[in-house]
N, C-alpha and C. Protein backbone atom coordinates (compact mmCIF):
# COMPACT_ATOMS: atom_id res chain seq x y z
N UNK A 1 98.24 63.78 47.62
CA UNK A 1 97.14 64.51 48.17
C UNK A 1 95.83 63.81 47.82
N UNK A 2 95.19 64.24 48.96
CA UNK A 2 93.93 63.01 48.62
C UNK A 2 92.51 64.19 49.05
N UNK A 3 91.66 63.83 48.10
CA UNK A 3 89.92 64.80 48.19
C UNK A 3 89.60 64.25 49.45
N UNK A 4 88.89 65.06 50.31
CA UNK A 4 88.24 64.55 51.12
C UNK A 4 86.99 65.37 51.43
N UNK A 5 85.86 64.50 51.63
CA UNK A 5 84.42 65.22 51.53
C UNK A 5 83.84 65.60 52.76
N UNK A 6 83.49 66.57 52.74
CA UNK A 6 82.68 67.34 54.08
C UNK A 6 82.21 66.25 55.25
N UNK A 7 81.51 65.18 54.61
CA UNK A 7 80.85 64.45 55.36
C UNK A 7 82.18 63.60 55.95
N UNK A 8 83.40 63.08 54.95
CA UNK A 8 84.61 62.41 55.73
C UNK A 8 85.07 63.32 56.24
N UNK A 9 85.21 64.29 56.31
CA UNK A 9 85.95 65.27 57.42
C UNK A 9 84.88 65.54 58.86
N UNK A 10 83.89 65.81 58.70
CA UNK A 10 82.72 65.67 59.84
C UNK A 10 83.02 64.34 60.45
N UNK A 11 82.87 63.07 59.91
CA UNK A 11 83.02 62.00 60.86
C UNK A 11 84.67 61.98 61.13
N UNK A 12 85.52 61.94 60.34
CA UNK A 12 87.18 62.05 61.41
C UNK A 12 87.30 63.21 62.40
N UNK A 13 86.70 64.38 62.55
CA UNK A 13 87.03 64.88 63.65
C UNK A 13 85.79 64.95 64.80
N UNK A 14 84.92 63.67 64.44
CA UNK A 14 84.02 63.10 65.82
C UNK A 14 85.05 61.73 65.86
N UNK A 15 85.52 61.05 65.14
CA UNK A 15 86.16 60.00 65.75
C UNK A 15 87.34 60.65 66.82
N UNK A 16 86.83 59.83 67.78
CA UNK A 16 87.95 60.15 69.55
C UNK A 16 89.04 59.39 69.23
N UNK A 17 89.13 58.37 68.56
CA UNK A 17 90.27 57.36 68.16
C UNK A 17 91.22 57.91 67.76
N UNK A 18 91.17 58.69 66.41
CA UNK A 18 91.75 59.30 65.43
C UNK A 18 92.52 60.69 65.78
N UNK A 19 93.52 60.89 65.55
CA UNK A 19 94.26 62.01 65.87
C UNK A 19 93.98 63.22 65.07
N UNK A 20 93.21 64.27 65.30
CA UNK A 20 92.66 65.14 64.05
C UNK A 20 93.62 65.97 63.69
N UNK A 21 93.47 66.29 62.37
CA UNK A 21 94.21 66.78 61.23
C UNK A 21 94.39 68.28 61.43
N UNK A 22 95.39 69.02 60.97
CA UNK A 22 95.32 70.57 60.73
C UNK A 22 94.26 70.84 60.34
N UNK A 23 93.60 71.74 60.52
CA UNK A 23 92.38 72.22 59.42
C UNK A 23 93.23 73.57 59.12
N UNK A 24 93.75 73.96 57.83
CA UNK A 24 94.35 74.80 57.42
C UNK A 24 93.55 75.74 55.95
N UNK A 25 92.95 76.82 56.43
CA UNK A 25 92.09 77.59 55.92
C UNK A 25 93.35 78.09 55.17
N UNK A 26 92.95 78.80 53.70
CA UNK A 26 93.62 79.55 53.10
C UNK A 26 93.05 80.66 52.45
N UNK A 27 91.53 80.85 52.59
CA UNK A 27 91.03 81.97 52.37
C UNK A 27 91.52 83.50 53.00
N UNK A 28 90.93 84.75 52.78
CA UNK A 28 91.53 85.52 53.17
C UNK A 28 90.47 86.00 54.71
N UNK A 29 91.12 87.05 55.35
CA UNK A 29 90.46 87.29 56.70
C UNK A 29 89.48 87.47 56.34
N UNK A 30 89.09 88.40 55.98
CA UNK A 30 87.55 88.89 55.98
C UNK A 30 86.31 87.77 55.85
N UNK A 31 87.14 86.53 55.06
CA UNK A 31 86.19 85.30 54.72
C UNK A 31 85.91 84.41 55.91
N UNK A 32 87.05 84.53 56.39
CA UNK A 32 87.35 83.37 57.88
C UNK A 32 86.61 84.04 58.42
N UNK A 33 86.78 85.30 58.85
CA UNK A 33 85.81 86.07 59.93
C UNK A 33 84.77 85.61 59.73
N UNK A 34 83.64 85.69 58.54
CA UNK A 34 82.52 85.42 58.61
C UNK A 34 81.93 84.39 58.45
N UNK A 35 82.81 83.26 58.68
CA UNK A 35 82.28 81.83 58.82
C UNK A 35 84.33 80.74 57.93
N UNK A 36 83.40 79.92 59.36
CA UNK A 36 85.11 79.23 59.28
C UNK A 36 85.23 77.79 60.15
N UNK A 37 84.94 76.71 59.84
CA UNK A 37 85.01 75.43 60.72
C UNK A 37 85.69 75.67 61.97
N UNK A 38 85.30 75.30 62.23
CA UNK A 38 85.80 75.26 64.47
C UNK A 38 86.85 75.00 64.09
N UNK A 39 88.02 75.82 64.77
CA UNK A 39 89.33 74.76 64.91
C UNK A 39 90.22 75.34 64.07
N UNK A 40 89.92 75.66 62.61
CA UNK A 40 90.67 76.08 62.03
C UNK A 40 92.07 77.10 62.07
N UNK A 41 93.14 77.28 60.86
CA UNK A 41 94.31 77.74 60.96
C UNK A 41 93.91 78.29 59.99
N UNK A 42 93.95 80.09 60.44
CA UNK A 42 94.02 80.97 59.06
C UNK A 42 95.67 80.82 58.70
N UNK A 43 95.73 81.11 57.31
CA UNK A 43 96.67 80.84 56.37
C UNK A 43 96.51 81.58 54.87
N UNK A 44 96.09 82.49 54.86
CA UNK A 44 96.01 82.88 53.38
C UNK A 44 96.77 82.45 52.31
N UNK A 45 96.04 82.06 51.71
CA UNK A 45 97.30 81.48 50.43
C UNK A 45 98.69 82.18 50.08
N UNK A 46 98.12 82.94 49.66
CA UNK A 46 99.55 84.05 49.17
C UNK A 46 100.46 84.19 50.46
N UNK A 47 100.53 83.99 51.73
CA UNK A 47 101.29 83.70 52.91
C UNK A 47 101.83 82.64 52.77
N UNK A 48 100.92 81.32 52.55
CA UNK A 48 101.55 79.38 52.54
C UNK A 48 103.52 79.92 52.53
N UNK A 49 103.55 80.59 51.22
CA UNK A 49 105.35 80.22 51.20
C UNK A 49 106.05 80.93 52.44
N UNK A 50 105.52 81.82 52.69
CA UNK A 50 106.52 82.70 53.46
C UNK A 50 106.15 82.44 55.19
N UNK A 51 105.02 81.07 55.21
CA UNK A 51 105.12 80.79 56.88
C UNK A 51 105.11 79.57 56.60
N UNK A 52 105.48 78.92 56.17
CA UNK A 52 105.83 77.07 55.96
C UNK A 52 106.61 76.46 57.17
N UNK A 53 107.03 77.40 57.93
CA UNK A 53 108.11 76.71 59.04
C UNK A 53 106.88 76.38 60.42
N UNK A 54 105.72 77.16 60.26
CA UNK A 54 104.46 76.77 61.09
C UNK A 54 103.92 75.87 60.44
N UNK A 55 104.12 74.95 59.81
CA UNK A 55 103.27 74.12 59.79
C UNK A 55 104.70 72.33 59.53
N UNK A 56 103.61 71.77 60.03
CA UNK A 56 104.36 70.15 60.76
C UNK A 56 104.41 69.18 59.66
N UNK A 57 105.44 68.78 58.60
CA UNK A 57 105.09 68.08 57.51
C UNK A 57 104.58 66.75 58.58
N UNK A 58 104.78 66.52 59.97
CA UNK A 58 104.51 65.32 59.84
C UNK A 58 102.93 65.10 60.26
N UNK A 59 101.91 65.95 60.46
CA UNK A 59 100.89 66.12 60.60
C UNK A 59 99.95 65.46 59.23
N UNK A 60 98.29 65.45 59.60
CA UNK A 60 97.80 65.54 58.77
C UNK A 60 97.41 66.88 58.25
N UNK A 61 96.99 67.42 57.26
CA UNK A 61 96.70 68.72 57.37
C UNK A 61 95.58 68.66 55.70
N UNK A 62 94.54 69.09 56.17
CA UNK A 62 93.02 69.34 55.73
C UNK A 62 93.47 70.67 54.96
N UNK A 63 93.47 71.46 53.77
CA UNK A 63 93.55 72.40 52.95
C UNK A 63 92.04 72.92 52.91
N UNK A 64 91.74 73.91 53.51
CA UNK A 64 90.29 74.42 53.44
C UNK A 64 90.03 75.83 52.20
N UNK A 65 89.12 75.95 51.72
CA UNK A 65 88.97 77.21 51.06
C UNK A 65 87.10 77.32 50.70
N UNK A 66 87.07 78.21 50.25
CA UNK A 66 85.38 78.60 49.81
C UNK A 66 84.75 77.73 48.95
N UNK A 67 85.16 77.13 47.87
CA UNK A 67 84.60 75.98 47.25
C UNK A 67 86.05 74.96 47.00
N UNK A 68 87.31 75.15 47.19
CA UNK A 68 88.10 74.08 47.13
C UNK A 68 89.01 74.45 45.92
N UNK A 69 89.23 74.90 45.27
CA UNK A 69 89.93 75.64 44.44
C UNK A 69 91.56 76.22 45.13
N UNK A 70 91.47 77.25 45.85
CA UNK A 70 92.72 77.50 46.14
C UNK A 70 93.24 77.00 47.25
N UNK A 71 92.06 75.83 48.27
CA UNK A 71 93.07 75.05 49.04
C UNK A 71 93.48 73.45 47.96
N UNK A 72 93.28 73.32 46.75
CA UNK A 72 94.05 72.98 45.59
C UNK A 72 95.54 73.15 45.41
N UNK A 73 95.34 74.45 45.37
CA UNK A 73 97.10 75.04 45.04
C UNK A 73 97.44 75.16 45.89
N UNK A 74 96.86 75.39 47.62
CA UNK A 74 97.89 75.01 48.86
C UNK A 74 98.17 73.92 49.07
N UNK A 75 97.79 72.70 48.56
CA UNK A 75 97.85 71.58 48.87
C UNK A 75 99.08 71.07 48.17
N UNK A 76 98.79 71.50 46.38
CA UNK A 76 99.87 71.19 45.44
C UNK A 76 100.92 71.42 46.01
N UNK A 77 101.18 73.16 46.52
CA UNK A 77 102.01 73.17 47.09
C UNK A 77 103.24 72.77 48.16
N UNK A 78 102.42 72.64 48.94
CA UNK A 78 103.08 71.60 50.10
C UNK A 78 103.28 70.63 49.79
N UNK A 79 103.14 69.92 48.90
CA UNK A 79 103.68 68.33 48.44
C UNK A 79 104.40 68.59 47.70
N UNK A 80 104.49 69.81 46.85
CA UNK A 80 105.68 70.03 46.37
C UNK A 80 107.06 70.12 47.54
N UNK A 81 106.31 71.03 48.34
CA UNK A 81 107.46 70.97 49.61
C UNK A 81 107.59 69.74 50.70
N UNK A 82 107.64 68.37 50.43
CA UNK A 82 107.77 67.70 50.98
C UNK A 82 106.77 66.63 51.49
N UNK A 83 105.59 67.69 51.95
CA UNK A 83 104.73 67.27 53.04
C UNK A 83 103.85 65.98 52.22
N UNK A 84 103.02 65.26 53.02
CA UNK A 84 102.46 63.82 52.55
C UNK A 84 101.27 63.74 52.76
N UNK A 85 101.03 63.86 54.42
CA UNK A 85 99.81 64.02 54.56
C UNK A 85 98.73 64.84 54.12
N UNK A 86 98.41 65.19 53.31
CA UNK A 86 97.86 66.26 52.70
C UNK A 86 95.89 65.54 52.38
N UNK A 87 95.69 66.54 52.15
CA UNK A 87 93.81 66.37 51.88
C UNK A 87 93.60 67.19 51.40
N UNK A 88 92.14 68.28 50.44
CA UNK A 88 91.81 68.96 50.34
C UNK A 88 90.13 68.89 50.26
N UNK A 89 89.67 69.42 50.60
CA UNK A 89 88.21 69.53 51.52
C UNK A 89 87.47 70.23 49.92
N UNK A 90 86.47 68.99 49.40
CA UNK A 90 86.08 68.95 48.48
C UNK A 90 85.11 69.89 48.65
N UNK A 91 84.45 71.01 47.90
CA UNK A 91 83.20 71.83 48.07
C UNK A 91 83.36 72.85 49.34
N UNK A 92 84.82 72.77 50.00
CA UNK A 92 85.01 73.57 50.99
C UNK A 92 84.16 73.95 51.93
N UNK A 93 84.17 75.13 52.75
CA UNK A 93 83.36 75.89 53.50
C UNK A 93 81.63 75.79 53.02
N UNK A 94 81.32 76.27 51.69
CA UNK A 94 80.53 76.18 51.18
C UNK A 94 79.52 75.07 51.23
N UNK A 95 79.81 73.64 51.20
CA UNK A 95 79.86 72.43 51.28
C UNK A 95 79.69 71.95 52.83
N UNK A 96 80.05 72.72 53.85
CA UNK A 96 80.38 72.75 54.88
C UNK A 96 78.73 73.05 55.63
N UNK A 97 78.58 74.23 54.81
CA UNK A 97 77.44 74.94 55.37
C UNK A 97 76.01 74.21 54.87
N UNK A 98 76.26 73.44 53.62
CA UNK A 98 75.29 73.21 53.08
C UNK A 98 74.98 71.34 53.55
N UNK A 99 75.93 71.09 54.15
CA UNK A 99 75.91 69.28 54.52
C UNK A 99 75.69 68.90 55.89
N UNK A 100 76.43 70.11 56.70
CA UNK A 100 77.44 69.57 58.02
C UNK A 100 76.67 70.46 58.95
N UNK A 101 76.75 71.81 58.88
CA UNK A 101 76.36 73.24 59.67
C UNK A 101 75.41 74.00 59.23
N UNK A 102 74.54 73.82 58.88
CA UNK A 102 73.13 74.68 57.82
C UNK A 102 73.35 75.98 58.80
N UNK A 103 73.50 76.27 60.04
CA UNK A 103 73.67 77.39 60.94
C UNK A 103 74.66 78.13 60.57
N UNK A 104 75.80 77.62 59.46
CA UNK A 104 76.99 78.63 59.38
C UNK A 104 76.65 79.57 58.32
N UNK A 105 77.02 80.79 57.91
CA UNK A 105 76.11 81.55 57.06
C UNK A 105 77.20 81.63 56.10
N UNK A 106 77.13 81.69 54.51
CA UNK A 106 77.37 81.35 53.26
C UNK A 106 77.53 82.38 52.76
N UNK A 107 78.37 82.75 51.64
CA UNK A 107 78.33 83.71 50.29
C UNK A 107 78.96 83.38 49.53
């Protein structure tokens, strides 16, 4: 699993070249609802084990969360279960709002 920073995740999903990654949120609804990168896959953490058959080990897949913490342990996770491609989105959402989207609203 590899960190990846707001600003490398902003430029890979403007690169047209590049095949873009899962963006796999693991926060809970109420959080996604109120701000959540375009695109994204809600996933609550405490779900990851019990819907693993939705998601593509052979994909890339981006681990999103509020500051990066518990898309940490979704990430651990899934490489425990196999998967490779893995990332986790350093400073998360948070990071998101403060680098990338100043328009997305924060708490």
């Amino acid at each position: 699993m590899q960190q990846l920073s707001v600003r490398e995740l902003a430029s890979w999903l403007q690169d047209d070249d590049r095949a873009k990654p899962l963006l796999l949120d693991v926060r809970e609804p109420s959080e996604f609802e109120y701000c959540a990168i375009g695109g994204s896959m809600l996933m609550p953490l405490g779900y990851v084990a019990t819907r693993l058959s939705e998601l593509d080990a052979e994909k890339e897949i981006v681990c999103i969360c509020h500051h990066g913490g518990r898309s940490m342990q979704a990430a651990r996770y899934l490489s425990q279960q196999g998967f490779k491609k893995l990332f986790n989105l350093s400073g998360g959402v948070h990071a998101w709002a403060q680098q990338i989207d100043q328009s997305m609203p924060t708490y």
